[in-house]
Structure formats: structure tokens, C-alpha cells
Protein backbone atom coordinates (compact mmCIF):
# COMPACT_ATOMS: atom_id res chain seq x y z
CA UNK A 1 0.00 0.00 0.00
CA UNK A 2 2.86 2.46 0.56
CA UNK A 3 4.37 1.58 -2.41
CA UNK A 4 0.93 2.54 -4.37
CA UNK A 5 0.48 5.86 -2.17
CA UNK A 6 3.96 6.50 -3.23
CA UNK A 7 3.49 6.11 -7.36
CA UNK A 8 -0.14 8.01 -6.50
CA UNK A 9 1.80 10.63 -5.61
CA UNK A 10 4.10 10.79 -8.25
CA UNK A 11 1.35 10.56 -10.79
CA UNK A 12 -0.78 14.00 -8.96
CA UNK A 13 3.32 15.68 -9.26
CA UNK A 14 3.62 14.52 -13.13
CA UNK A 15 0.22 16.08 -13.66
CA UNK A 16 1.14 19.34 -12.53
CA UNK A 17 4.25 19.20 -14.22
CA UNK A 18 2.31 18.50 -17.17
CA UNK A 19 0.04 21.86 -16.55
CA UNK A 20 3.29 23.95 -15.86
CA UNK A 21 4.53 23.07 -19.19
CA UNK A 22 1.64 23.10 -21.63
CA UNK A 23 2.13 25.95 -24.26
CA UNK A 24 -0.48 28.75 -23.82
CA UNK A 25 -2.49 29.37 -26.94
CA UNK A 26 -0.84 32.23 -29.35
CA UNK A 27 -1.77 35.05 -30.73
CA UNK A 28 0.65 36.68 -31.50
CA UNK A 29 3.96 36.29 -33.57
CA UNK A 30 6.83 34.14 -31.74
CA UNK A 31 10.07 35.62 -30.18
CA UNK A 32 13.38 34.02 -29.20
CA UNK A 33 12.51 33.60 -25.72
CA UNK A 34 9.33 31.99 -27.15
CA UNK A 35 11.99 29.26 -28.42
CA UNK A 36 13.96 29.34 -25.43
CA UNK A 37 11.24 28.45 -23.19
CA UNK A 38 9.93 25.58 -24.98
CA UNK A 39 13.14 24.21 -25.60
CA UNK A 40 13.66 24.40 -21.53
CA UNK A 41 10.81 22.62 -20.80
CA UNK A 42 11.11 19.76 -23.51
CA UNK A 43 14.54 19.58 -21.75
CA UNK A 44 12.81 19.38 -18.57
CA UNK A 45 10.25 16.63 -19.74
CA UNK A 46 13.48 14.53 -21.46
CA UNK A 47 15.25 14.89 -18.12
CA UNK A 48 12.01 14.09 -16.08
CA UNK A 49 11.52 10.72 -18.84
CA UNK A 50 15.12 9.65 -18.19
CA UNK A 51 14.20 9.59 -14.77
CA UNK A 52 10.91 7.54 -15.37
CA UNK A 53 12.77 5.53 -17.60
CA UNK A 54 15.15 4.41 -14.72
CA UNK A 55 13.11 3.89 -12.45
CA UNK A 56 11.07 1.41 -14.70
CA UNK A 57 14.00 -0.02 -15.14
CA UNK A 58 15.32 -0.63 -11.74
CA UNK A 59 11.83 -2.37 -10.99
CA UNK A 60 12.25 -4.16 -14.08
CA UNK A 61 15.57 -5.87 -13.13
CA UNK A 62 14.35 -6.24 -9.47
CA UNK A 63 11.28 -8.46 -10.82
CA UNK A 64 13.49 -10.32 -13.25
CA UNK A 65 15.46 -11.46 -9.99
CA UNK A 66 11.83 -11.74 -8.59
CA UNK A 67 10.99 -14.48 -11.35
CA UNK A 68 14.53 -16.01 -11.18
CA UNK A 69 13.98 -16.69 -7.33
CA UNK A 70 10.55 -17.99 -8.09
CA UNK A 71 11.73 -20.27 -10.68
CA UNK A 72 14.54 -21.63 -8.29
CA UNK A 73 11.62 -22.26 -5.73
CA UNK A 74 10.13 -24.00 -8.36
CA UNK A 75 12.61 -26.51 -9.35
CA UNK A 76 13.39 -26.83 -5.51
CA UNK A 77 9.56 -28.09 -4.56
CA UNK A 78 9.90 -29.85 -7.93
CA UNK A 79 13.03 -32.28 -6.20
CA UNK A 80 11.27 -32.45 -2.82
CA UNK A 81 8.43 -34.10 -4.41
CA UNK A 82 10.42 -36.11 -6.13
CA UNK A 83 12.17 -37.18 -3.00
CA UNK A 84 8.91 -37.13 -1.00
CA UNK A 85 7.91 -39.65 -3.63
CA UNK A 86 10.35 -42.35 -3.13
CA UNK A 87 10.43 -42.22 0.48
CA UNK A 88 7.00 -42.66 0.42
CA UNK A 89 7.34 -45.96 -1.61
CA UNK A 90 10.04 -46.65 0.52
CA UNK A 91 8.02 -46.93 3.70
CA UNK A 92 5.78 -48.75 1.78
CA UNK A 93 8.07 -51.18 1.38
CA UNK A 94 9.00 -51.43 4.97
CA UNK A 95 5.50 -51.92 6.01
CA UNK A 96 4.93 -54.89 3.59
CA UNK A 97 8.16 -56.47 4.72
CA UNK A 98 7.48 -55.80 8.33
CA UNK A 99 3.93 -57.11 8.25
CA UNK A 100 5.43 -60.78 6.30
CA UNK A 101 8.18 -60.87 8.85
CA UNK A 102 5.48 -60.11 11.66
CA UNK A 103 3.22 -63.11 10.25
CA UNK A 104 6.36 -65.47 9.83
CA UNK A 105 7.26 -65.18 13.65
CA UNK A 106 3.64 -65.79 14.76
CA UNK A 107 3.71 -69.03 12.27
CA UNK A 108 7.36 -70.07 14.44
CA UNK A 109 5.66 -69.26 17.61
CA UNK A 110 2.72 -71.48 16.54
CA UNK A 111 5.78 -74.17 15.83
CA UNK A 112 7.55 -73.54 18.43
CA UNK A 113 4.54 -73.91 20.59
CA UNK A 114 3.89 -77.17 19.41
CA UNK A 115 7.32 -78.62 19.99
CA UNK A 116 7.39 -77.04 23.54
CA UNK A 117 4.33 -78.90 24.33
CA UNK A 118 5.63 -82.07 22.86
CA UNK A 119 8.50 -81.15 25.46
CA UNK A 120 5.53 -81.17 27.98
CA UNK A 121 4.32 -84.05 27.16
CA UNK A 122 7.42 -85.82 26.53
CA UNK A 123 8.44 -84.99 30.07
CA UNK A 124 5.56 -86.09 31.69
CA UNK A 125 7.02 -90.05 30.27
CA UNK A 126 9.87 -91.84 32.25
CA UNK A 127 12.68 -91.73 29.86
CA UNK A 128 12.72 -95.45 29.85
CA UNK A 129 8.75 -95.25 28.83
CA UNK A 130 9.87 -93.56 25.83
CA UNK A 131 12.68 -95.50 25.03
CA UNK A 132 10.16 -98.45 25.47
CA UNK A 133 7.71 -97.51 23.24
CA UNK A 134 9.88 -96.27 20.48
CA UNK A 135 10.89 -98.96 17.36
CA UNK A 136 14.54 -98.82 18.50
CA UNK A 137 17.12 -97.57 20.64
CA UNK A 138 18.84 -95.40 18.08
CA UNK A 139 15.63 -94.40 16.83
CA UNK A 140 14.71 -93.56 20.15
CA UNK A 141 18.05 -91.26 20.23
CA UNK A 142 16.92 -89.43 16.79
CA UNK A 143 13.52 -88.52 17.90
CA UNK A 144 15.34 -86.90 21.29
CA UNK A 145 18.31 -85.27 19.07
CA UNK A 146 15.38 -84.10 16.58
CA UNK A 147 13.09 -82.47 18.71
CA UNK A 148 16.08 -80.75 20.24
CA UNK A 149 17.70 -79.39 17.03
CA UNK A 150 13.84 -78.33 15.85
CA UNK A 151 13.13 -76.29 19.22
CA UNK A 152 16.71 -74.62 18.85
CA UNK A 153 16.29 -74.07 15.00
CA UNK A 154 12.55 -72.28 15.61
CA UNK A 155 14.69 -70.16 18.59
CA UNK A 156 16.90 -68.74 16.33
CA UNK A 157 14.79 -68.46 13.62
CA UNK A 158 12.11 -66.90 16.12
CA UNK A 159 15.46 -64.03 17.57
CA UNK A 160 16.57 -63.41 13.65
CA UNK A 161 12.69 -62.37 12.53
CA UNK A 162 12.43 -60.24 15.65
CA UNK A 163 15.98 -58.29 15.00
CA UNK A 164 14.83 -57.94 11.43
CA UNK A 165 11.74 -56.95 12.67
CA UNK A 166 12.99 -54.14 15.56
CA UNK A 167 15.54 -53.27 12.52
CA UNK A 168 12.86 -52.13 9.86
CA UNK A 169 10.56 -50.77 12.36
CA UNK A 170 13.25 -48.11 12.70
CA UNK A 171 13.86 -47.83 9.11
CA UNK A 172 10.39 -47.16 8.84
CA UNK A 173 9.84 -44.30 11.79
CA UNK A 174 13.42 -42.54 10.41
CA UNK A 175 11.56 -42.88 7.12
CA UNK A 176 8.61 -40.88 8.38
CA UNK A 177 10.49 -38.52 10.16
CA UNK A 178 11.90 -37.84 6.65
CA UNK A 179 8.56 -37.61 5.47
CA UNK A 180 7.59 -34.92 7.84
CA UNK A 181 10.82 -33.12 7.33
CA UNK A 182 10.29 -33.38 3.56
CA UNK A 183 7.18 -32.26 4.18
CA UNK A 184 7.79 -29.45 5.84
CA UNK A 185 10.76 -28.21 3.77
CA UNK A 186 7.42 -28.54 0.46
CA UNK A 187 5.04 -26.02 3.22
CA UNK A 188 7.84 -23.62 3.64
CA UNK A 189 9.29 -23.50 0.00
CA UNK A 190 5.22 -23.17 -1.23
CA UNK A 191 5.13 -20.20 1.38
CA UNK A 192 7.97 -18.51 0.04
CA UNK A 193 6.88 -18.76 -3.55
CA UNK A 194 3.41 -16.98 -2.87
CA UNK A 195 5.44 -14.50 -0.85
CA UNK A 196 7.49 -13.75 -4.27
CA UNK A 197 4.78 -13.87 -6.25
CA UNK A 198 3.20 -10.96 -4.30
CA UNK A 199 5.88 -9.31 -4.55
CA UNK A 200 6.63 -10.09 -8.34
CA UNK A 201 3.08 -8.33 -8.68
CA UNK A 202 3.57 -5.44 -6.71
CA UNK A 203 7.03 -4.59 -8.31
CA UNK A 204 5.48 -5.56 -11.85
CA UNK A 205 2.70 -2.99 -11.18
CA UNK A 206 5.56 -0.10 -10.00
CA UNK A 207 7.48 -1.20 -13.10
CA UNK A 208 4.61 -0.03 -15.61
CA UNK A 209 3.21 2.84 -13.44
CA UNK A 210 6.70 4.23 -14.57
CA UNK A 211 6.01 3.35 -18.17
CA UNK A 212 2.75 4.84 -17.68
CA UNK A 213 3.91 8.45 -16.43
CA UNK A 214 6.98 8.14 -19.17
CA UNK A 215 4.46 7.27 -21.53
CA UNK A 216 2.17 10.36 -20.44
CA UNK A 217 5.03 12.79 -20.54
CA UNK A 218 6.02 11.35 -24.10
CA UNK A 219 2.78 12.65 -25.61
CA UNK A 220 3.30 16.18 -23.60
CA UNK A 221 6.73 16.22 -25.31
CA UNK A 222 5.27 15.27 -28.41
CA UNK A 223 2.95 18.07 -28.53
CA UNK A 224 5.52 21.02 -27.14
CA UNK A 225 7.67 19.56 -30.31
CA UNK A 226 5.26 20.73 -32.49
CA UNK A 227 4.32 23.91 -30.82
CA UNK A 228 8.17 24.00 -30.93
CA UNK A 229 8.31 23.69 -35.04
CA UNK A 230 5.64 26.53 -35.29
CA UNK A 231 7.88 28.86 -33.52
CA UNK A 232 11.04 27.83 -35.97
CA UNK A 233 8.54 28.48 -39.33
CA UNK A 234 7.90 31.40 -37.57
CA UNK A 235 10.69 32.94 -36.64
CA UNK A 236 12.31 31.79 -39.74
CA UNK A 237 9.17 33.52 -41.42
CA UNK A 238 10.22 36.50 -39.73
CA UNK A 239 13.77 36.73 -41.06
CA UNK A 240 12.78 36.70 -44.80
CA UNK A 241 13.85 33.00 -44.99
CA UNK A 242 10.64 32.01 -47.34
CA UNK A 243 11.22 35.49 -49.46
CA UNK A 244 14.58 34.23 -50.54
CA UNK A 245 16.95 36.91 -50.33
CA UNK A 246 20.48 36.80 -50.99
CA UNK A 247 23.61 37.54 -48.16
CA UNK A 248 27.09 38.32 -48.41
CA UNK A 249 28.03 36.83 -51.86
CA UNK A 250 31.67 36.53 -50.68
CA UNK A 251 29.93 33.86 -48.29
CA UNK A 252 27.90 31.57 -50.69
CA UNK A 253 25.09 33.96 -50.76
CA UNK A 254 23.90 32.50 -47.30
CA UNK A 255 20.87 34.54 -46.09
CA UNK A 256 21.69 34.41 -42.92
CA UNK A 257 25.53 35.19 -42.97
CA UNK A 258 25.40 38.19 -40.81
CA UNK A 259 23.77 36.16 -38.07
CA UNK A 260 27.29 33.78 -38.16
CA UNK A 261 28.95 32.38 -35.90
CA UNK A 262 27.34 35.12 -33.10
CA UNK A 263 23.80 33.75 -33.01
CA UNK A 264 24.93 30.04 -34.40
CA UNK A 265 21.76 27.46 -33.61
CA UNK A 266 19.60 30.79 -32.48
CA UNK A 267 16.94 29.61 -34.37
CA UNK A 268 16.24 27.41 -37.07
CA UNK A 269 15.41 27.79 -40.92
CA UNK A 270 12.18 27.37 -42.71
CA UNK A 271 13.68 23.48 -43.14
CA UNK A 272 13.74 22.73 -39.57
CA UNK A 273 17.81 23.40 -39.24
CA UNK A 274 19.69 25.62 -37.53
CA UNK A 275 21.41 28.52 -38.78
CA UNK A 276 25.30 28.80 -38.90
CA UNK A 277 25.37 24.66 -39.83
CA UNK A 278 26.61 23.10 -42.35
CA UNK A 279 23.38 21.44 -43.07
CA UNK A 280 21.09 25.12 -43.19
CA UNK A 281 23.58 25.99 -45.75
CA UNK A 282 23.42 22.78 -48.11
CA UNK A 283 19.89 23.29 -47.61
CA UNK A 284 19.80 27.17 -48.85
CA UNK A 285 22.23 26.15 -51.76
CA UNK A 286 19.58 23.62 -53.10
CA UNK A 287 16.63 25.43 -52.61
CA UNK A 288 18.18 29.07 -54.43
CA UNK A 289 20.01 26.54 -57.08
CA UNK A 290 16.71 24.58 -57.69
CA UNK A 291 13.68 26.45 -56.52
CA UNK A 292 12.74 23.80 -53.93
CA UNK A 293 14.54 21.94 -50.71
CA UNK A 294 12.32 19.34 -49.19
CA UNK A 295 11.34 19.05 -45.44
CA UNK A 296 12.92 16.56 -43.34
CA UNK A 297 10.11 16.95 -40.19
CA UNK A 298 13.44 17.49 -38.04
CA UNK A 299 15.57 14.74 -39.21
CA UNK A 300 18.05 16.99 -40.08
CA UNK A 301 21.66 16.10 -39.01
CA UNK A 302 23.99 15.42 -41.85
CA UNK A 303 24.57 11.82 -41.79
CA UNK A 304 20.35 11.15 -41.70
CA UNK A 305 20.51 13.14 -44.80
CA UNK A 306 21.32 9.81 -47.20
CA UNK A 307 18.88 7.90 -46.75
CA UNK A 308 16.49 10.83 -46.50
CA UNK A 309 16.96 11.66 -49.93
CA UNK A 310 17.10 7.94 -51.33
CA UNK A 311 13.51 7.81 -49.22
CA UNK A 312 12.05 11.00 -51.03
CA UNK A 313 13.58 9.60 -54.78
CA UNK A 314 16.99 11.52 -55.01
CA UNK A 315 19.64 9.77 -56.68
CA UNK A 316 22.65 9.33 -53.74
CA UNK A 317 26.13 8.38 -55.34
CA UNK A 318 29.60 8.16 -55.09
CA UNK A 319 30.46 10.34 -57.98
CA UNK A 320 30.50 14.43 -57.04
CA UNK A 321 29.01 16.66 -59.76
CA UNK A 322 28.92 20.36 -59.70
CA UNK A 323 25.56 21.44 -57.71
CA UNK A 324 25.18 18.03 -55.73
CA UNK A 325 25.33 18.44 -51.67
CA UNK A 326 28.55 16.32 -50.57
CA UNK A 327 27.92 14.18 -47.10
CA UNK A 328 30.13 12.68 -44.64
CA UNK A 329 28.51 10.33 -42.64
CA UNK A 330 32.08 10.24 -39.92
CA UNK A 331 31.44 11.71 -36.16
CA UNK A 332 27.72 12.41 -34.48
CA UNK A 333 26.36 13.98 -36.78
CA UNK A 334 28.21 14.12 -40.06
CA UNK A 335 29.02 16.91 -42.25
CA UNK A 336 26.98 18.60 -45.32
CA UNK A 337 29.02 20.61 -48.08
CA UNK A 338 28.46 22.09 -51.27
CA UNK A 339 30.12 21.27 -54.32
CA UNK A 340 31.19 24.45 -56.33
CA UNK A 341 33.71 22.41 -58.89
CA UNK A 342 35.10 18.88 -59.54
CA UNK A 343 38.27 18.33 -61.23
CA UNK A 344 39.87 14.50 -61.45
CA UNK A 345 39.62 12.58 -57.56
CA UNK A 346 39.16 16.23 -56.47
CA UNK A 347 36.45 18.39 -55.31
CA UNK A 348 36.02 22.01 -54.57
CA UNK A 349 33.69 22.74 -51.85
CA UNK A 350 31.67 25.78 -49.77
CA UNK A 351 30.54 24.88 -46.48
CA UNK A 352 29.66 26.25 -43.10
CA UNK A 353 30.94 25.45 -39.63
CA UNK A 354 33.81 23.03 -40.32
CA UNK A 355 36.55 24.57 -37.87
CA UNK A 356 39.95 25.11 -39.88
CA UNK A 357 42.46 27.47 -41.24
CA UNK A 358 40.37 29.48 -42.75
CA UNK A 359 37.66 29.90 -40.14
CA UNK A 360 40.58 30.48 -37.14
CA UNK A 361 38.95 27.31 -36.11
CA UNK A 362 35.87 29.00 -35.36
CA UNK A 363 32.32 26.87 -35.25
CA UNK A 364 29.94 28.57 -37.49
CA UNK A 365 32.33 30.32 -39.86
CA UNK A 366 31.95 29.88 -43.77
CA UNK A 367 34.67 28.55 -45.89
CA UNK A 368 36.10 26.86 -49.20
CA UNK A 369 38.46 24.56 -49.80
CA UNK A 370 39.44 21.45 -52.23
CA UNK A 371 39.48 17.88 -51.08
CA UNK A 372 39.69 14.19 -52.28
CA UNK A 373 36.31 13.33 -53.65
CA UNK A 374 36.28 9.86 -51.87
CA UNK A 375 35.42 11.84 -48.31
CA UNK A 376 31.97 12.58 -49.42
CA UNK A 377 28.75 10.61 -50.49
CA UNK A 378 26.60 12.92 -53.16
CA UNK A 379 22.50 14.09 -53.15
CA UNK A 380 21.78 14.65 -56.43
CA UNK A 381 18.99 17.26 -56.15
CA UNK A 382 18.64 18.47 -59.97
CA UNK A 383 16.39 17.13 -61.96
């Protein structure tokens, strides 16, 4: 129950998190700060997810362990049954053999009986009455010697069958006392399993109210992404972006070439990327070379761009060509270039933010240069 009050509680907090962070409804045209502040709180949601995300995770391990304890338990009661099951048989066993040895030594007693009363009776005649009446003197002698050697016979036979008998009967209470001890062992291993298994539950059940509360901030996030892609249109509407207007030729005509490298990722262009990047240039140079530059929804870093174009049609190759966008798919998030000329295995190139030489090794800067065309993969945008 504490464990529930405890997720409760972080559910009512997520909800007003959730409130706090909702984007008002506009009216009016966006601003930086507009930007800013959506981009803080989509940070705070990530941040907040991450933390959902661990926790879910932490439970989720925990009730793995959960299971692999229950299993264990399982294979446990599964050998105690097994073992229950033989010394079951076992005893059995012991009763069948003690109940025929139990019936043997009342038939010897019966025997016995009998020859001890032929002893009786025996006694009860002279000796020379009964070596009168028998056939012979030696045979007399046999009968004498026989009913001995019977009577001593039956005796041991009698001692032996009660030994054997003592012996099993304590085979057969050490065989219950395993029982009961097996028994036991079954009761306590069956009483730790349910324990887990409550448990399992309960952890199970903090594991996806975790999901649950990621799952709710996902869709917040989702929507303050879009309200976050209005305000980029916007404010690229805003700087003349979608009217197309040339910058400082000496720096591929970029539009935005007096915002670099001093307001680098300020905001983004009317293609979803940000200014003073490689890939806002490339983007620029296709869409003033060829009238159009499609929209990526965001998927915008240089090495996605590949397979972006092969998804919308565009031819991608290994051979450069004069108005093709070179990429390089090396590091996080690849590099976009421009190709101005192509002459032999080499390529001469305009690009944005690639720190060298020429830029001081300043992010953001504009520069040309020629390199080996084997460093780059190439969009063909033309038609």
C-alpha cells in the first residue's frame, strides 16, 4: 500500500508538471525567448523521462530477480516431491516387509509352541517309557536329538525375525520422520513462492506505473515539439527566410551570414535546421540553385541526410558533380558541403561550420576549400 500511495503521488506531481509546461495558446507572432522556453521545458520533460525511464528499469531488473527466485523455488519443490515420492514408496516397502516378517514369527511361535508342548508331554514319560515304546534304541536317540535341534532351530529363527523386525521398524519411523521433514521443507518453500509472487506483482505494477507516467510525458513532449516547429517556421518567417533573399556573396550567398557564428543554432530555418550549420547551408544552396529543398520533419543532421533523400527519390552516389550536396557520414552527426567544382579525384567545396584554417577554427564560420572526392557521399537534387 505504501508503495501505491507513493506512485499516486508521483502521478498527482507529473500532472502538474504537465500543466506547468503546456504551451499557452498564441496570438501573436513568436520571439526568441518563445523558443527558449519551450526548448527548456522539452529539456525538462526529457530529463524528467530519463528519470521515469530508470526507475522502470530498476523495478524491471528487481522483478526479473523476482521471477529467477521464483523459478529456483520451483525446481526446488519440484526435487522435494520427487524425494517425498520415493520415500513414500520406501516406507511402503517397509511396512509390507514388516507385516510378512510379523506373520512369519507368529507361524514359528505357533511351531515352536507345538514342539514345547511335545516337550511337555514328553516330560511327563519316564525316559525309559519312551525309550520303550519307540521302534529302537537309536531311533529312540533321533527322535530326542530331533526335537532338540527343531526347538533350537525355531529359537533362532524366532530371535533373527524379531531383529529384522525391531531393525525395519526403525527404518520405517526414520523414514517418516523424513517424510515430515520433507514435508515441511514442500510447506515452507510453497510459502515462500506466494510471498514472491506478491511481490513479483507489486514490483510488476511499479514497473509499468513508470512506463505509464513516461508514456504520459512522451505525448506532452510530443505536442511542445510541435508547438516548438511553429515557432522555428515562424521565426524563420520572420527573417525573410521564405522570401529568398540573398547575403554576403563573398559567403555563398547564405541569407543568414550576418547572423554567423554570433547567433549560431539561435533559431532554425524554414527546413527545420539551424542557422550557422553546415546542413542550413546545403539546404539554402539547393533550394536558391533549384527552386525547392524538401522538409525533413526534423531529421536533419547530416549523416540522416542519405537515406532521406534515397527515401524522397533523389539519386545518392559516389560520384560528385557540380551542384550536388557532398555528405560525410564520420562523427555524431556528419558533415553537409556544397560542391562548387570537380576536377579528377578532387572536389572544390563551400561549407559552413567546419573549424579550420580558414575559419581560425571558429564553429559557425563559412569557408572553401578542395578535397579528395572519396570523403563525401553525393544528393543529387537536380532534376
Amino acid at each position: 500500500m505504501k508503495m501505491k500511495r507513493s506512485i499516486y503521488s508521483l502521478c498527482l506531481a507529473s500532472l502538474a508538471i504537465l500543466a506547468s509546461i503546456l504551451p499557452a495558446p498564441r496570438t501573436s507572432a513568436y520571439t526568441q525567448q518563445d523558443l527558449n522556453n519551450v526548448n527548456s521545458k522539452i529539456s525538462e520533460l526529457r530529463t524528467q523521462m530519463n528519470e521515469y525511464e530508470a526507475q522502470a528499469s530498476a523495478f524491471a531488473a528487481e522483478a526479473n530477480s523476482i521471477q529467477n527466485e521464483i523459478n529456483s523455488l520451483r525446481v526446488q519443490q519440484a526435487s522435494l516431491k520427487t524425494q517425498i515420492e520415493l520415500k513414500e514408496a520406501e516406507r511402503q516397502q517397509l511396512i509390507i516387509e514388516i507385516d510378512t516378517i510379523t506373520k512369519r514369527i507368529n507361524t514359528n511361535s505357533d511351531t515352536v509352541g507345538y514342539t514345547i508342548a511335545q516337550f511337555y508331554y514328553n516330560d511327563e514319560i519316564s525316559t525309559l517309557e519312551r525309550m520303550a515304546s519307540s521302534d529302537s534304541f537309536s531311533s529312540f536317540i533321533d527322535e530326542e536329538m530331533q526335537m532338540s535341534s527343531i526347538s533350537d532351530t525355531l529359537s533362532k529363527i524366532i530371535e533373527e525375525n524379531k531383529n529384522l523386525k525391531a531393525e525395519l521398524e526403525t527404518k520405517k519411523k526414520n523414514a517418516e520422520l523424513i517424510l515430515k521433514d520433507l514435508d515441511a521443507q514442500r510447506t515452507q518453500l510453497a510459502q515462500l513462492e506466494s510471498e514472491q509472487a506478491v511481490l513479483l506483482a507489486q514490483t510488476r505494477e511499479s514497473e509499468n506505473s513508470y512506463r505509464q507516467l513516461k508514456a504520459g510525458l512522451a505525448a506532452q513532449k510530443a505536442a511542445l515539439e510541435e508547438e516548438q516547429q511553429k515557432i522555428l517556421t515562424d521565426l524563420a518567417r520572420q527573417y525573410n527566410v521564405t522570401g529568398v533573399t540573398a547575403g554576403d556573396p563573398r559567403k555563398g550567398g547564405y541569407p543568414y551570414s550576418n547572423q554567423c557564428p554570433q547567433n549560431k543554432d539561435a533559431f532554425a530555418d524554414q527546413w527545420g535546421m539551424y542557422i550557422c550549420e553546415c546542413v542550413s547551408y546545403t539546404a539554402w544552396k539547393v533550394y536558391s540553385t533549384y527552386g525547392y529543398m524538401p522538409y525533413w520533419g526534423g531529421r536533419g543532421n547530416a549523416k540522416q541526410w542519405p537515406a532521406n533523400a534515397r527515401a524522397a527519390g533523389y539519386t545518392v552516389s559516389n560520384i560528385p558533380k557540380v551542384g550536388t550536396v557532398g555528405i560525410s557520414t564520420g562523427g555524431a552527426y556528419g558533415h553537409a558541403v556544397w560542391v562548387e567544382a570537380v576536377s579528377g579525384n578532387r572536389v572544390y567545396i563551400s561549407q559552413y561550420n567546419y573549424r579550420n584554417a580558414a575559419t581560425g577554427y571558429r564553429a559557425g564560420e563559412y569557408s572553401e576549400q578542395w578535397v579528395d572526392k572519396g570523403m563525401y557521399q553525393y544528393i543529387y537534387f537536380g532534376k
